[in-house]
N, C-alpha and C. Protein backbone atom coordinates (compact mmCIF):
# COMPACT_ATOMS: atom_id res chain seq x y z
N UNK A 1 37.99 -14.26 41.20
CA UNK A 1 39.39 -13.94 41.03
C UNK A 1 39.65 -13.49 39.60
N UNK A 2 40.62 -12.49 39.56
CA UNK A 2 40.85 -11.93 38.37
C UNK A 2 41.76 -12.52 37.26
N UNK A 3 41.97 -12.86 36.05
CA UNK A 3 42.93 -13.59 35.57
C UNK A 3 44.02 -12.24 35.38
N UNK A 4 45.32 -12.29 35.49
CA UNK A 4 46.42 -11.67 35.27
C UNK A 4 46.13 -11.64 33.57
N UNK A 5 45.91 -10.46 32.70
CA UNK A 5 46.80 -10.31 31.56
C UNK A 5 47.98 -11.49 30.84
N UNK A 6 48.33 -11.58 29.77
CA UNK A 6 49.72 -12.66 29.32
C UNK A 6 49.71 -11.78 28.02
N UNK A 7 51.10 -11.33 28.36
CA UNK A 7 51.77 -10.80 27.67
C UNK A 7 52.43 -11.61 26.41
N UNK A 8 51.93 -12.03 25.71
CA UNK A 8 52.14 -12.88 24.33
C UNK A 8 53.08 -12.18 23.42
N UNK A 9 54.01 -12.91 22.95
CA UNK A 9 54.81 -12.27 22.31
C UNK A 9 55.40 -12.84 20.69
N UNK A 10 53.91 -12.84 19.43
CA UNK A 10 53.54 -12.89 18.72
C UNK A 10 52.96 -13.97 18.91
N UNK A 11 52.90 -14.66 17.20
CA UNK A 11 52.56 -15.84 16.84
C UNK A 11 53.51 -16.82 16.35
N UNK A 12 53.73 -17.70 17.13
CA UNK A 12 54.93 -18.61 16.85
C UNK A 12 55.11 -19.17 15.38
N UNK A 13 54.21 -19.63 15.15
CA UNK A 13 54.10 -20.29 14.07
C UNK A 13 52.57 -20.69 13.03
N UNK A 14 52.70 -20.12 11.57
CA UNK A 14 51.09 -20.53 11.33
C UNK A 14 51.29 -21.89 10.08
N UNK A 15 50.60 -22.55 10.24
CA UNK A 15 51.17 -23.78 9.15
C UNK A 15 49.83 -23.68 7.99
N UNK A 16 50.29 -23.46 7.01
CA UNK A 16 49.28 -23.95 6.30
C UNK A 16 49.64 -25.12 4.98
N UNK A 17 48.22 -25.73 4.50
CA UNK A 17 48.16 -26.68 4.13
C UNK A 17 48.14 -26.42 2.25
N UNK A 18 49.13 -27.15 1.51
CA UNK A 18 48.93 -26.54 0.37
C UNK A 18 48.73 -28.02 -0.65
N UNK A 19 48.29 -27.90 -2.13
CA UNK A 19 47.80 -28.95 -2.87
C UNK A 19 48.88 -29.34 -3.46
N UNK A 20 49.80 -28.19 -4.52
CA UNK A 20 50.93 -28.08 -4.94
C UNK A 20 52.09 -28.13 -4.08
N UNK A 21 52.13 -29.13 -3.53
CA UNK A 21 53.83 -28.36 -2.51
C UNK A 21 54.56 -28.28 -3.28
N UNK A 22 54.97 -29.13 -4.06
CA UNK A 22 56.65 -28.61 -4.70
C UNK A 22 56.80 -27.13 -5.19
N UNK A 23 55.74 -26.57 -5.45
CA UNK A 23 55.55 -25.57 -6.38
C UNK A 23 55.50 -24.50 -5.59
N UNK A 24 54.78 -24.39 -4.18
CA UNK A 24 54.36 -23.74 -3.32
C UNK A 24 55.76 -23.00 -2.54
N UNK A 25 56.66 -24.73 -2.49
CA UNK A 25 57.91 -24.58 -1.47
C UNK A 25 58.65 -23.58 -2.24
N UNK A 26 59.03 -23.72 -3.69
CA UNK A 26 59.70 -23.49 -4.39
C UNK A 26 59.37 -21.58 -4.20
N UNK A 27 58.18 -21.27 -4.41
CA UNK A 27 57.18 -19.73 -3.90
C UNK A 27 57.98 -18.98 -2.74
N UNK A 28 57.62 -20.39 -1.51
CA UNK A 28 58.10 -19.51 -0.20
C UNK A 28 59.49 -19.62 0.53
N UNK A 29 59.91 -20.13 -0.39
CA UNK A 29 61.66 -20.36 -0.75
C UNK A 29 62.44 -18.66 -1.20
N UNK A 30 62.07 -18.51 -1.95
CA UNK A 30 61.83 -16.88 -2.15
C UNK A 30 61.91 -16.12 -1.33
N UNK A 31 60.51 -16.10 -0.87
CA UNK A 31 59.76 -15.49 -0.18
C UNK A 31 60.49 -15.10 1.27
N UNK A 32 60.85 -16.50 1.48
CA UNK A 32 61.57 -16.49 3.18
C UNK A 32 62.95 -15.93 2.41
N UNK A 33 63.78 -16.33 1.45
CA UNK A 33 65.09 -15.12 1.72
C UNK A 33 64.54 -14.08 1.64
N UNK A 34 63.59 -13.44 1.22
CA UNK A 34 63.56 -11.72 0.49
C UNK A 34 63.40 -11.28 1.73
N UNK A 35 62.65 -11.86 2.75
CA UNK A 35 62.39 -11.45 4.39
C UNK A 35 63.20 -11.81 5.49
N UNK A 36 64.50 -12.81 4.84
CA UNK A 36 65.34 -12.69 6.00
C UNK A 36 65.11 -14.24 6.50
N UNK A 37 63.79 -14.50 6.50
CA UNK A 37 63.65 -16.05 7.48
C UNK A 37 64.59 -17.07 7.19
N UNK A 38 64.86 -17.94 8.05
CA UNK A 38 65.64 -18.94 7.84
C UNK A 38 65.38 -20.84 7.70
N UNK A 39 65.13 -21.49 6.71
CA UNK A 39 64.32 -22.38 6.65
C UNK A 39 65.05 -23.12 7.97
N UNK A 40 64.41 -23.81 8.46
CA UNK A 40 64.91 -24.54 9.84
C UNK A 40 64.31 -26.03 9.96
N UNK A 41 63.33 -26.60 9.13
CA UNK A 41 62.87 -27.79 8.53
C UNK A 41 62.63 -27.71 7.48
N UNK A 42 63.04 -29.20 6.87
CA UNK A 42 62.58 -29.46 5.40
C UNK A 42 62.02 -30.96 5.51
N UNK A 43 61.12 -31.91 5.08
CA UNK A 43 61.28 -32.59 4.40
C UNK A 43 60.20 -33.14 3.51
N UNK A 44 59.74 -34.18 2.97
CA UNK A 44 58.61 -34.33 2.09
C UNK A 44 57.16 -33.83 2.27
N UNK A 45 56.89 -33.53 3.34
CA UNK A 45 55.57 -32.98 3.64
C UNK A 45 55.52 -31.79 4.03
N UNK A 46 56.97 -31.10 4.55
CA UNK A 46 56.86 -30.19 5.64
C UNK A 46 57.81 -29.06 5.24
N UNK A 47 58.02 -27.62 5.03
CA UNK A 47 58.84 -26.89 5.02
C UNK A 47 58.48 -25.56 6.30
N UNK A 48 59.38 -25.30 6.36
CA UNK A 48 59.53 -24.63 7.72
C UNK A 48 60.36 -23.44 7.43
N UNK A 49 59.79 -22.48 7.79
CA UNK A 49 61.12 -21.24 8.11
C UNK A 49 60.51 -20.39 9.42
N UNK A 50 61.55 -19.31 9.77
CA UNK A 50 61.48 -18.54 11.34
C UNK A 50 62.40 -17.73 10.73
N UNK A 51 61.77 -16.09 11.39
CA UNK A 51 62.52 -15.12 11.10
C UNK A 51 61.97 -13.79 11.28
N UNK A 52 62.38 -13.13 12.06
CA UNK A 52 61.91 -11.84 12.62
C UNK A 52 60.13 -12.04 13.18
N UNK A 53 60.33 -13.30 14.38
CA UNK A 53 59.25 -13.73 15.37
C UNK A 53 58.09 -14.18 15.07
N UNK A 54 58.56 -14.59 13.04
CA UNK A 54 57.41 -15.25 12.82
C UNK A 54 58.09 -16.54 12.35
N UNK A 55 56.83 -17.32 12.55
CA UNK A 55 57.50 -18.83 12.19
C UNK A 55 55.98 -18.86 10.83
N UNK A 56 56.42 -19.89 9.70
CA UNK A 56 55.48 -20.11 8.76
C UNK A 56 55.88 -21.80 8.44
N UNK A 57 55.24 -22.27 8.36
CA UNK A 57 55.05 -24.12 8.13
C UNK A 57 53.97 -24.03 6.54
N UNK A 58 55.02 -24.70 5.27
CA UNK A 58 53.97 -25.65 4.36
C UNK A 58 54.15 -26.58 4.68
N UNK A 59 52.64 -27.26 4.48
CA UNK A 59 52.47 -28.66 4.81
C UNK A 59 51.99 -29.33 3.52
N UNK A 60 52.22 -30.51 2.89
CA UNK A 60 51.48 -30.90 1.71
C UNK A 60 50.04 -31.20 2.06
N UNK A 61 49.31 -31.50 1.67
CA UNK A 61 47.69 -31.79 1.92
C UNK A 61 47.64 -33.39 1.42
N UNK A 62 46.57 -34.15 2.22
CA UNK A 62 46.42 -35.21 1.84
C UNK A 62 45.80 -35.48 0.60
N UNK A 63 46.13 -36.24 0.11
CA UNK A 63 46.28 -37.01 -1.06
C UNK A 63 44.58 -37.00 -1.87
N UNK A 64 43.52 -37.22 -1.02
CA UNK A 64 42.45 -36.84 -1.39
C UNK A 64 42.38 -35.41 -1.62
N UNK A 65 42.74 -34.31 -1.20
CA UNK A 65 42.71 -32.97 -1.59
C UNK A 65 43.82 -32.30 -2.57
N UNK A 66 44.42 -33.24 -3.29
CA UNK A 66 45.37 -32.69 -4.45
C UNK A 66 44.89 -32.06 -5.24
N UNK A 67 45.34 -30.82 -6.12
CA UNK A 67 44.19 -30.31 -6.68
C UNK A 67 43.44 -29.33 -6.87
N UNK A 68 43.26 -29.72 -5.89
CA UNK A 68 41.87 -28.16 -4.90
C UNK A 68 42.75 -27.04 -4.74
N UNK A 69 42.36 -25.79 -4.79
CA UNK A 69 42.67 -24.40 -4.22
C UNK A 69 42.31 -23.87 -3.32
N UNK A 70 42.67 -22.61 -2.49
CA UNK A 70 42.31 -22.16 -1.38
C UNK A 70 40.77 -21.63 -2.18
N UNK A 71 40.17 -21.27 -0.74
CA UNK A 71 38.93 -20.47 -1.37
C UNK A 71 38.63 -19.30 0.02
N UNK A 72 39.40 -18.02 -0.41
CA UNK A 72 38.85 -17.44 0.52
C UNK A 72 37.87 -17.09 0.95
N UNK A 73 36.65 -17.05 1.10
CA UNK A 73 35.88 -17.33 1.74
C UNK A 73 35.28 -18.16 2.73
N UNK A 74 35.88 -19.38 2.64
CA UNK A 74 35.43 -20.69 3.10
C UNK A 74 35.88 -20.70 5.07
N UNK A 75 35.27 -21.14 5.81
CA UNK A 75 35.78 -21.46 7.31
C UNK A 75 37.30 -21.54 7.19
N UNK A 76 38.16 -20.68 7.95
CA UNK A 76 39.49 -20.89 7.98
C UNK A 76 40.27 -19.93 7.64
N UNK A 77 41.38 -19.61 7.49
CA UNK A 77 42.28 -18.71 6.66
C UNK A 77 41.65 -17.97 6.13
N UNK A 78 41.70 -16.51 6.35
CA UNK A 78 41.31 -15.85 4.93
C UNK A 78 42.42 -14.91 4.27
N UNK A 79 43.52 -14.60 4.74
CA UNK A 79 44.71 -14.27 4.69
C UNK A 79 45.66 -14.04 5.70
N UNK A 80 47.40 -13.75 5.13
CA UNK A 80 48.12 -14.16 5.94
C UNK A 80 48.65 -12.31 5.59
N UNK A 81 49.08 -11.64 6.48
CA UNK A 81 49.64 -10.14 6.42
C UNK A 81 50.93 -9.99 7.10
N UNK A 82 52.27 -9.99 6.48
CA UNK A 82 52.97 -9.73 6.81
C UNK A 82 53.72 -7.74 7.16
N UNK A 83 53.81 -7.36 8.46
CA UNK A 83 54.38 -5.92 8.83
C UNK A 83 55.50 -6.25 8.31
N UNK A 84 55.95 -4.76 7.29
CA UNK A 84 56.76 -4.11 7.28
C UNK A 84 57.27 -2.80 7.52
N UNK A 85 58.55 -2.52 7.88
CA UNK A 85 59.01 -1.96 8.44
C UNK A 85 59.18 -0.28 8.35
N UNK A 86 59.40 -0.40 6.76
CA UNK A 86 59.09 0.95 5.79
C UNK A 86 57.90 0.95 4.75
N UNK A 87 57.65 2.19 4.25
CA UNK A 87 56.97 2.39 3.26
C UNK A 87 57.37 1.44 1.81
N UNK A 88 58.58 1.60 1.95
CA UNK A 88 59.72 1.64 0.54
C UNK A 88 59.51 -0.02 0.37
N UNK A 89 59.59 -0.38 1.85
CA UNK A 89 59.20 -1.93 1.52
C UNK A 89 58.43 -2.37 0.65
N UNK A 90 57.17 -2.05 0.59
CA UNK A 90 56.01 -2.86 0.35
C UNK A 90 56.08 -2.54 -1.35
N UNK A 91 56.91 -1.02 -1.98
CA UNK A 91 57.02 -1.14 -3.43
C UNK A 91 58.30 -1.94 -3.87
N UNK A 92 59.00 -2.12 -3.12
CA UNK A 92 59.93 -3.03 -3.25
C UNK A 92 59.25 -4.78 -2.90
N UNK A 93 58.35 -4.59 -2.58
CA UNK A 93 57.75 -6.50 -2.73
C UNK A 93 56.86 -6.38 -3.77
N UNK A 94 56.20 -5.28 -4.41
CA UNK A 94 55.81 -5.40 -5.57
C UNK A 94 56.68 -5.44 -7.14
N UNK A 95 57.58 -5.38 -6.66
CA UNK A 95 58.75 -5.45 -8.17
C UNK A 95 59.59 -6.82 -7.83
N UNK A 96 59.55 -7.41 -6.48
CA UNK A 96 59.85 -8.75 -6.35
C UNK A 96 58.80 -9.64 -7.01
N UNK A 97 57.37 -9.28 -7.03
CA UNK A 97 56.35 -9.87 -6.85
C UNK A 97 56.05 -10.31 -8.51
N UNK A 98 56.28 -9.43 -8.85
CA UNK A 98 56.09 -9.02 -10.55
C UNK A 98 57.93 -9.70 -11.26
N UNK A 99 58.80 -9.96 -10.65
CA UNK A 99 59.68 -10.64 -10.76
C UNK A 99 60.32 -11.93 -10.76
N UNK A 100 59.25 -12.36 -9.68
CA UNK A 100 58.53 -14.14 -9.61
C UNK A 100 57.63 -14.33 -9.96
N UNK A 101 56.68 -13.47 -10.87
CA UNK A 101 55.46 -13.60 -11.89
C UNK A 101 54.21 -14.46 -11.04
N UNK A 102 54.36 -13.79 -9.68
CA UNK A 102 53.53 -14.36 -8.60
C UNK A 102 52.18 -13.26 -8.91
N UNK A 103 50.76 -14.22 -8.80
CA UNK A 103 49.54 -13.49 -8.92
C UNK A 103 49.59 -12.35 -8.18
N UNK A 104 49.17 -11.14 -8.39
CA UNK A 104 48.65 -9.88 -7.85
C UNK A 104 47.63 -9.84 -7.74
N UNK A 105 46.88 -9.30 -6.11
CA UNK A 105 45.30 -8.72 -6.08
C UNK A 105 45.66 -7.61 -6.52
N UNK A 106 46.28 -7.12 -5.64
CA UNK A 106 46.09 -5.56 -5.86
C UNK A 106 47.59 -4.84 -5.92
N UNK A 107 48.11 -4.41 -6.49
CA UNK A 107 49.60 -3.55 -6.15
C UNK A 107 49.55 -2.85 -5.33
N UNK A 108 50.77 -2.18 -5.04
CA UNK A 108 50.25 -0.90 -3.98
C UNK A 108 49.62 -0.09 -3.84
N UNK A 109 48.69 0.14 -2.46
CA UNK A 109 47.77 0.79 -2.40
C UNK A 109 47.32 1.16 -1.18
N UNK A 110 47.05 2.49 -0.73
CA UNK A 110 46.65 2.88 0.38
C UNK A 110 45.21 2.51 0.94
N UNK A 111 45.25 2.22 1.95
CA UNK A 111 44.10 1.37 2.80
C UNK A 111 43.42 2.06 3.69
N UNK A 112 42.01 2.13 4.47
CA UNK A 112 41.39 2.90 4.83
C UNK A 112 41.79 1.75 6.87
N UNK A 113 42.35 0.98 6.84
CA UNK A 113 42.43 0.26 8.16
C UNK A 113 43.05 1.19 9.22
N UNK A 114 43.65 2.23 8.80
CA UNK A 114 44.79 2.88 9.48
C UNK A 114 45.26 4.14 8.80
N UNK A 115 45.55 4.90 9.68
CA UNK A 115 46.36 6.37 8.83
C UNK A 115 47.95 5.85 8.36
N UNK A 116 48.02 5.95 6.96
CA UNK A 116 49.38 5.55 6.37
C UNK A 116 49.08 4.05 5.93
N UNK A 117 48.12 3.11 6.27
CA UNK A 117 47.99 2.53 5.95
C UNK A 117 48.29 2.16 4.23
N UNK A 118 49.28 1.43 3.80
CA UNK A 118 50.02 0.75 2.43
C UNK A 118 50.14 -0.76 2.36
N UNK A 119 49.58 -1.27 1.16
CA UNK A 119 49.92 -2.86 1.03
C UNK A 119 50.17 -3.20 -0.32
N UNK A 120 50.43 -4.28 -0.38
CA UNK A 120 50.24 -4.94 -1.42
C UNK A 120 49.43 -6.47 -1.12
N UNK A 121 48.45 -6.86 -2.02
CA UNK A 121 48.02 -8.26 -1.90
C UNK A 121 48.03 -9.46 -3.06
N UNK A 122 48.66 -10.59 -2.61
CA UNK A 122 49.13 -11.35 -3.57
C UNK A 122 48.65 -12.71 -3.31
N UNK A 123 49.03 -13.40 -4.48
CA UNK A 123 48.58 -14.84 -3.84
C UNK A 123 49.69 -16.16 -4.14
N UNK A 124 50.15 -17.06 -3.33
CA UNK A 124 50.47 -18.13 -3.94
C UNK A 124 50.30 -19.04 -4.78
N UNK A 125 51.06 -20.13 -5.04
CA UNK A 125 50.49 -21.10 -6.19
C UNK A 125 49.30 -21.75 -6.09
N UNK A 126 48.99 -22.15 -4.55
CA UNK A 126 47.48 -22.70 -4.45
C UNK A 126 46.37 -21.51 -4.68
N UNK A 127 46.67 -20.38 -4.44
CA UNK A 127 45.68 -19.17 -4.45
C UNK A 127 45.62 -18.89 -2.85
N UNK A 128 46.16 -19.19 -2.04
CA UNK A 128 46.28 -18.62 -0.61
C UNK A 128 46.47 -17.19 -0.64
N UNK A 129 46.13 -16.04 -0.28
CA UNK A 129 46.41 -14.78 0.35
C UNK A 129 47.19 -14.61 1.09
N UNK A 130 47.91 -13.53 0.30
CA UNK A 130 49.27 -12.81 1.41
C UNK A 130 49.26 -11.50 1.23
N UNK A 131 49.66 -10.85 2.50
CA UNK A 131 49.64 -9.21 2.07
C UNK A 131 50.85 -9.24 2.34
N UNK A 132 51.35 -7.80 2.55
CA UNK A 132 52.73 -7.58 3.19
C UNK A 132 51.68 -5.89 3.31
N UNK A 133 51.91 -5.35 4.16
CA UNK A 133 51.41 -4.26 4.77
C UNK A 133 52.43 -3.03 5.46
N UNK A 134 52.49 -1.82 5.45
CA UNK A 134 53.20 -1.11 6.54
C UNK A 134 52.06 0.23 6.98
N UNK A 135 52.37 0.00 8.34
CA UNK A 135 51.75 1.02 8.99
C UNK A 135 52.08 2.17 10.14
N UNK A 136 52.56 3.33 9.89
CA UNK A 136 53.56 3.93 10.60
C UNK A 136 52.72 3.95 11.76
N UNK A 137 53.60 5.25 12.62
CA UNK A 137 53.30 4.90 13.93
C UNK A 137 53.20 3.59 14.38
N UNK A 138 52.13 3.97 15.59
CA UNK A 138 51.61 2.77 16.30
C UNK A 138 49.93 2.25 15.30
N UNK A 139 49.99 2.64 14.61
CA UNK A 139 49.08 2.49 13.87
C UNK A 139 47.47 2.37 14.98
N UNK A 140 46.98 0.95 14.95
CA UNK A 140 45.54 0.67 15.10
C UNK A 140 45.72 0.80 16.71
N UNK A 141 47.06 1.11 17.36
CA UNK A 141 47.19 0.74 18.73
C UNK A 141 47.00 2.55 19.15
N UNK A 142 47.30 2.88 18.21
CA UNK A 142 47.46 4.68 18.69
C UNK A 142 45.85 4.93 19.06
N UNK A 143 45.60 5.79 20.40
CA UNK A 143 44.20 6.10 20.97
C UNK A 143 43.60 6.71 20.19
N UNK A 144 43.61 7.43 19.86
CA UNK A 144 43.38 8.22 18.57
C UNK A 144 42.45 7.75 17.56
N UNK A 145 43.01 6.81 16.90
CA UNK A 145 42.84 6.26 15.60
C UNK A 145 41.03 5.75 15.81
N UNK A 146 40.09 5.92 14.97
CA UNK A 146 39.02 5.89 14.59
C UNK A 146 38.78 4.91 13.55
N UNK A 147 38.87 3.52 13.80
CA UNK A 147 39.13 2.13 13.02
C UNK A 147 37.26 2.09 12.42
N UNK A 148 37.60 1.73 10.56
CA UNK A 148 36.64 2.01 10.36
C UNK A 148 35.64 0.69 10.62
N UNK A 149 33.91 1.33 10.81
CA UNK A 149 33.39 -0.19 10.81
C UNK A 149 32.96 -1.34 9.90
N UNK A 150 32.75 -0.83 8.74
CA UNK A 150 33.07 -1.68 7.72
C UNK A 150 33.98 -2.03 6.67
N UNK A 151 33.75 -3.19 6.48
CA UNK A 151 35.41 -3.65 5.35
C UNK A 151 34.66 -2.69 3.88
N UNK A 152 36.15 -2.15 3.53
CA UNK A 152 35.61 -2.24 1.93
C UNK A 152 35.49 -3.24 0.89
């Protein structure tokens, strides 16, 4: 028997775990007005926001892992990429970005993932990865498109 398709309709929610919370919250406090989200939990361990079908959860980290930083590389997370909507966006989160004196990988910059492909990549107070990305069209979904096979 065949399984039916499920039509999923994003990702509800991704929680991640940070060393710094106060510092972190204070980051994606920001972060969630500049995008609209709306915090919808708060309290000592836990901050919460939802907003345009994404949900994002900090969590503090236990007490033995205070301290520590992300390490991208390691099993787990290796970044978090937020779509946007326009081009104009993503130089407009780089003059936010540079305005909350938040680490920069890279400023804006065109990407080989996609035609039109634009991002910016940044990091939080623990060193977690975030992009914010825009990709016209249908981007990687368009038949067309010739997705390359290796990362740069």
């Amino acid at each position: 028997m065949q399984q039916a398709i499920m039509d999923i309709n994003g990702i509800a929610h991704i929680p991640i775990t940070v060393s710094r919370f106060e510092l972190c919250v204070s980051f994606y406090e920001k972060l969630f007005e500049l995008f609209g989200m709306k915090t919808v939990y708060r309290n000592d361990t836990i901050f919460y926001g939802v907003g345009a079908r994404t949900g994002l959860a900090v969590t503090r980290c236990r007490d033995e892992y205070r301290g520590e930083r992300f390490v991208q590389g390691r099993i787990g997370l290796h970044h978090i990429c937020f779509r946007a909507r326009r081009r104009e966006d993503i130089d407009a989160m780089y003059a936010f970005l540079q305005q909350i004196n938040a680490k920069i990988v890279h400023p804006p910059e065109d990407g080989p993932w996609a035609p039109g492909y634009y991002s910016v990549l940044f990091e939080d107070p623990d060193g977690i990865r975030l992009e914010v990305n825009y990709v016209p069209g249908k981007g990687n979904l368009d038949p067309s498109i010739d997705l390359p096979r290796d990362r740069p």
